[in-house]
Protein backbone atom coordinates (compact mmCIF):
# COMPACT_ATOMS: atom_id res chain seq x y z
CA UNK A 1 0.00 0.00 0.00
CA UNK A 2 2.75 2.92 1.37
CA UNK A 3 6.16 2.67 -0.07
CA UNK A 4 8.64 4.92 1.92
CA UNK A 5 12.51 4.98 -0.03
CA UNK A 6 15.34 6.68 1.03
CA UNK A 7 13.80 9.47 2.56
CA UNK A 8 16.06 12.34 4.15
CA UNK A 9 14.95 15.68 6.17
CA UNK A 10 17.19 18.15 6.91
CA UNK A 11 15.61 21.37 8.74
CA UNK A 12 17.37 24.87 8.59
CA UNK A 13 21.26 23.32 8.41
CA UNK A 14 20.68 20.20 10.72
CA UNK A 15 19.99 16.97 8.84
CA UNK A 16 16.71 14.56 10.68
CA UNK A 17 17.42 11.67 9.09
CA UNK A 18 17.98 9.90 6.00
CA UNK A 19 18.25 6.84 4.21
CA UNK A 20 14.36 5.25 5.44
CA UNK A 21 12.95 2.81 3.73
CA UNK A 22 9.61 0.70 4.67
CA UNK A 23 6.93 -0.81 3.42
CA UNK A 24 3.35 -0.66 4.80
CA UNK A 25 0.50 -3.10 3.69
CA UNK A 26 -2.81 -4.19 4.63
CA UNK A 27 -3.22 -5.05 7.74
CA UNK A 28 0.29 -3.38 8.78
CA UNK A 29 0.79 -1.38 12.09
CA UNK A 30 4.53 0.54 11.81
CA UNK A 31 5.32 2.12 15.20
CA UNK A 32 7.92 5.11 14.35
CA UNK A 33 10.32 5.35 17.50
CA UNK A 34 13.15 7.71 18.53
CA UNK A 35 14.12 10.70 20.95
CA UNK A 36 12.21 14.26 21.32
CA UNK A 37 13.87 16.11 18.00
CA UNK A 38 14.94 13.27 16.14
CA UNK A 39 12.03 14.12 13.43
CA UNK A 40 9.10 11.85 13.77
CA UNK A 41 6.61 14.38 13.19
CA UNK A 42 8.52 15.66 10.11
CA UNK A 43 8.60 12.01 8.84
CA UNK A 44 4.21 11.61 9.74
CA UNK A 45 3.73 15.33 7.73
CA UNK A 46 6.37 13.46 4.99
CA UNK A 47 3.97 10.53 4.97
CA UNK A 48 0.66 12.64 4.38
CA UNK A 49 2.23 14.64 1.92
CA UNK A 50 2.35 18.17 3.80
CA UNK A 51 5.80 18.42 3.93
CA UNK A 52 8.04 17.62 1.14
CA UNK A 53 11.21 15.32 1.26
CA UNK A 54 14.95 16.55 1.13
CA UNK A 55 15.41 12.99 -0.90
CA UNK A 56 13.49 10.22 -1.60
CA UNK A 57 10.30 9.47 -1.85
CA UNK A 58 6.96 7.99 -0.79
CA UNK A 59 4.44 6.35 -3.02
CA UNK A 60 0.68 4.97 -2.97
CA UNK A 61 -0.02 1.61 -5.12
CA UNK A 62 3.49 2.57 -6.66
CA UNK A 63 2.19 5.64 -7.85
CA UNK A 64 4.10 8.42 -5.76
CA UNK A 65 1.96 10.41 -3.59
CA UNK A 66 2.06 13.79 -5.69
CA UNK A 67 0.68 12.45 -8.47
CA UNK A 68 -2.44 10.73 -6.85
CA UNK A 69 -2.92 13.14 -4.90
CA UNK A 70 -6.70 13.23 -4.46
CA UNK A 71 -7.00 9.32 -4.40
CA UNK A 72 -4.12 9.05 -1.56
CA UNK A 73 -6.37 11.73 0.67
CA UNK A 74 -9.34 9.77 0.36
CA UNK A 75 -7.68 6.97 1.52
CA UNK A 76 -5.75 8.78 4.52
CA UNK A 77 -7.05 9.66 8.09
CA UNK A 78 -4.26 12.00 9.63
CA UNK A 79 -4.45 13.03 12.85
CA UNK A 80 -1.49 15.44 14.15
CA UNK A 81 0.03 15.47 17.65
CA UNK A 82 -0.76 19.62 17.35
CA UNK A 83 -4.12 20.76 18.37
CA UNK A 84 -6.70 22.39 15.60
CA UNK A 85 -9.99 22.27 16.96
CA UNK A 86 -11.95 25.30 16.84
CA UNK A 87 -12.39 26.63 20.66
CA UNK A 88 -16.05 27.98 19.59
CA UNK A 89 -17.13 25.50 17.77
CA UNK A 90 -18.76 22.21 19.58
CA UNK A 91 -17.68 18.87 19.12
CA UNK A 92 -19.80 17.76 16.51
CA UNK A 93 -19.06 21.01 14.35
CA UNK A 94 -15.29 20.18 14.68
CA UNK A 95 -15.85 16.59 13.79
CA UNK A 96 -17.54 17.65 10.79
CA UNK A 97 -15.37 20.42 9.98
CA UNK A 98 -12.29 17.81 9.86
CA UNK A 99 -14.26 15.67 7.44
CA UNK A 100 -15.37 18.53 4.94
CA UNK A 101 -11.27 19.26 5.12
CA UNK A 102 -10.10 15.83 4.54
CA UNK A 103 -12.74 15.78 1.33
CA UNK A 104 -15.34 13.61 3.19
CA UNK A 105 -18.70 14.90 4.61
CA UNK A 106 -20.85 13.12 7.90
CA UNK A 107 -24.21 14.09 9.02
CA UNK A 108 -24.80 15.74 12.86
CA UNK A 109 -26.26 11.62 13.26
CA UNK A 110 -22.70 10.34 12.13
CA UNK A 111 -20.97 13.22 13.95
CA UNK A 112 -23.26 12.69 17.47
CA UNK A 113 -22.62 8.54 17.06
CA UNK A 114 -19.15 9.05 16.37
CA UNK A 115 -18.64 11.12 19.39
CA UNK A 116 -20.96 8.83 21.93
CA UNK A 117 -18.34 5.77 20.57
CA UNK A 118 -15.23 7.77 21.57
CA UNK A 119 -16.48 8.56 25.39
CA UNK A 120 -18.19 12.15 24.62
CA UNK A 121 -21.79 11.17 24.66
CA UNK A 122 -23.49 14.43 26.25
CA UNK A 123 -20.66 16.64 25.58
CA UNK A 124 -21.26 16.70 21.44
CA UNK A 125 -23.21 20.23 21.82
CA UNK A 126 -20.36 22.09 24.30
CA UNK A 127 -17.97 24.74 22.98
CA UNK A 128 -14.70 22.45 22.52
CA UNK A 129 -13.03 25.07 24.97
CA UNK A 130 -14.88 23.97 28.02
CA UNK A 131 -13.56 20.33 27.29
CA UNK A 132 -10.27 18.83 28.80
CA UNK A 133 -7.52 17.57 26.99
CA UNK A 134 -7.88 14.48 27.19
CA UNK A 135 -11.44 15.02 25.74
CA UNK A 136 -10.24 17.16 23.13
CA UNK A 137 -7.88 14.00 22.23
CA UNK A 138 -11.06 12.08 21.48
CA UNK A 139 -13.07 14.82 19.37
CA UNK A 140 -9.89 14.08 16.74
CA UNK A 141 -9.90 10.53 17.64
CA UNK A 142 -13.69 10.22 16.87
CA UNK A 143 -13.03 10.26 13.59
CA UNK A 144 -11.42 6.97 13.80
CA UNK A 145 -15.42 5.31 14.40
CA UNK A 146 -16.71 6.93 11.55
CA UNK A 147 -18.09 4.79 8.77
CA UNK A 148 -15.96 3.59 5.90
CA UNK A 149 -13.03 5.04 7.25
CA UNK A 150 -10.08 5.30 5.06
CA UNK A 151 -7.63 2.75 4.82
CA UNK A 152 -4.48 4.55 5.83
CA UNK A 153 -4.61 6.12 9.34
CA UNK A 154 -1.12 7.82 10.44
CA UNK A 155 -2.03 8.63 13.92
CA UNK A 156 1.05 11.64 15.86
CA UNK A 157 1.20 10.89 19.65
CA UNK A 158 -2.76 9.46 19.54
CA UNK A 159 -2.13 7.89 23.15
CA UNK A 160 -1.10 11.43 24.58
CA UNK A 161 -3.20 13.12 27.31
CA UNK A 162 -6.04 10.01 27.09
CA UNK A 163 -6.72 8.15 30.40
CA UNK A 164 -6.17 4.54 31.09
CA UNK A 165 -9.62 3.74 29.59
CA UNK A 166 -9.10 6.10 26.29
CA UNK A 167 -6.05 4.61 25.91
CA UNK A 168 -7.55 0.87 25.79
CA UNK A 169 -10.50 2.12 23.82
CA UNK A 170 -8.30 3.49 21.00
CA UNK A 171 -5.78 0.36 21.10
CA UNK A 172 -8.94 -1.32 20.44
CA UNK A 173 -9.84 0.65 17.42
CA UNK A 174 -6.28 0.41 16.10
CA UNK A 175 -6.55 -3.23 16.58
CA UNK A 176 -9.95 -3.74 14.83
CA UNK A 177 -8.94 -1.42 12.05
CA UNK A 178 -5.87 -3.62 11.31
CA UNK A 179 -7.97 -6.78 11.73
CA UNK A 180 -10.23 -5.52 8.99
CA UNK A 181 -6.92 -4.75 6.42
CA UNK A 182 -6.28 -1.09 7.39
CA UNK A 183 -2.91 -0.08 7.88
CA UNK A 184 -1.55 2.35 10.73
CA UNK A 185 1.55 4.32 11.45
CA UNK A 186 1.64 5.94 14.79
CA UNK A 187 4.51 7.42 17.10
CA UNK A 188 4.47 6.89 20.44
CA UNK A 189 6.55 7.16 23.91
CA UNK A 190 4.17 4.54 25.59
CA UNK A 191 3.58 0.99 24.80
CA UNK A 192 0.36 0.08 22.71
CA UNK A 193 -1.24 -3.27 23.62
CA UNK A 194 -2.79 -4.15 20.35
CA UNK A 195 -4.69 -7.87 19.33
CA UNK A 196 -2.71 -11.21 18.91
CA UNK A 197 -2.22 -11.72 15.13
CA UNK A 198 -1.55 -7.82 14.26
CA UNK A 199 1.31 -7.84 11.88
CA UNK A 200 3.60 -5.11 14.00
CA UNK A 201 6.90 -3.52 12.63
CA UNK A 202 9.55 -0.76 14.38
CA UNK A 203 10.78 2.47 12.56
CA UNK A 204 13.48 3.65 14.76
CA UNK A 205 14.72 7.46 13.77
C-alpha cells in the first residue's frame, strides 16, 4: 500500500534523518520510534504529503503520492500530535469540519454517534473550549469510528493526554482497524497493547 525509499529531512542546516525505507500493507501497524527532535513528526507530515522530502520518496499503489494526490487523501485519516480544533465550535461542528477538510462529509447523526463511541456522549453540543484535553484528544480521535473510514490512518502521539480507559478504547480501534486490512503508522513514547495476530513492525529514527 505505502512505499517509503530513502527518505532524508534536513531542517534549517541540521539533517533529521535519511536513508528510510519501509513498506506498509494491509493489515500493517509501523510504530515510528526515537528521541524528542529526532524528526518523527517531520517524517508523519512526509507521509501525508504536507511536507516535502529533502530525498526520496513515498508512493501509494506505486504511484508516488504527488501524483495521486486526491485518491491518496481519500484513503488517509491523519491526525497530528498539534491541536486544531476550533475553541467555539462544539464537538460535533469540529468533527464535521475535519471531514469537509479531509474531502469527506458526515451528518450531525454520524458526527453525534461518532462522538458517543469515543467517550463524549453528552458533551457533542459544548464549545470544545470547556472540554479537557484528554477530551479534546477524542473529538480528533472520533473520527477513527466513523463509517468507511479510510484505509491509511497515520495517527502523531494518539495515546497522549487520554486516560487509562481512552487509551484501551483506542488500542482497540487500532486493533480492529488492522484486523479488517487497514494499515496504521503511529509514534508513540508509551507501549500500545494491540490484538494477537496484528502484523507489528519498528521504525526507529
Amino acid at each position: 500500500m505505502l512505499e517509503i525509499t530513502q527518505l532524508a529531512c534536513v531542517r534549517g542546516s541540521r539533517l533529521l534523518f535519511r536513508q528510510i525505507n519501509s513498506q506498509v500493507l494491509a493489515g500493517d501497524l509501523l510504530r515510528v520510534t526515537g528521541s524528542n527532535g529526532a524528526g518523527k513528526t517531520s517524517l508523519l507530515r512526509m507521509l501525508c504529503g504536507l511536507l516535502e522530502p529533502t530525498a526520496g520518496e513515498v508512493r501509494w499503489h506505486h504511484e508516488k503520492i504527488s501524483k495521486v494526490r486526491e485518491q491518496y487523501a481519500r484513503s488517509l485519516l491523519y491526525i497530528g500530535h498539534a491541536g486544531g480544533l476550533k475553541e467555539d465550535l462544539t464537538a460535533i461542528e469540529n468533527l464535521q469540519v475535519a471531514e469537509t477538510l479531509a474531502g469527506r462529509s458526515i451528518t450531525t447523526a454520524q458526527a453525534r454517534k461518532a462522538l458517543a463511541a469515543a467517550g463524549l456522549e453528552g458533551r457533542d453540543l459544548m464549545p470544545t473550549r470547556q472540554l479537557s484535553q484528554g477530551q479534546k484528544k477524542r473529538v480528533h480521535l472520533a473520527r477513527t469510528t466513523l463509517p468507511a473510514a479510510p484505509a491509511l490512518w497515520i495517527l502523531d502521539e494518539p495515546f497522549n493526554a487520554l486516560d487509562v480507559t481512552g487509551c484501551a478504547w483506542l488500542s482497540e480501534q487500532i486493533s480492529a482497524h488492522c484486523q479488517r486490512g487497514g494499515s496504521a503508522i503511529l509514534t508513540s513514547h508509551q507501549p500500545v497493547a494491540l490484538a494477537s495476530g496484528i502484523h507489528e513492525k519498528t521504525l526507529a529514527l
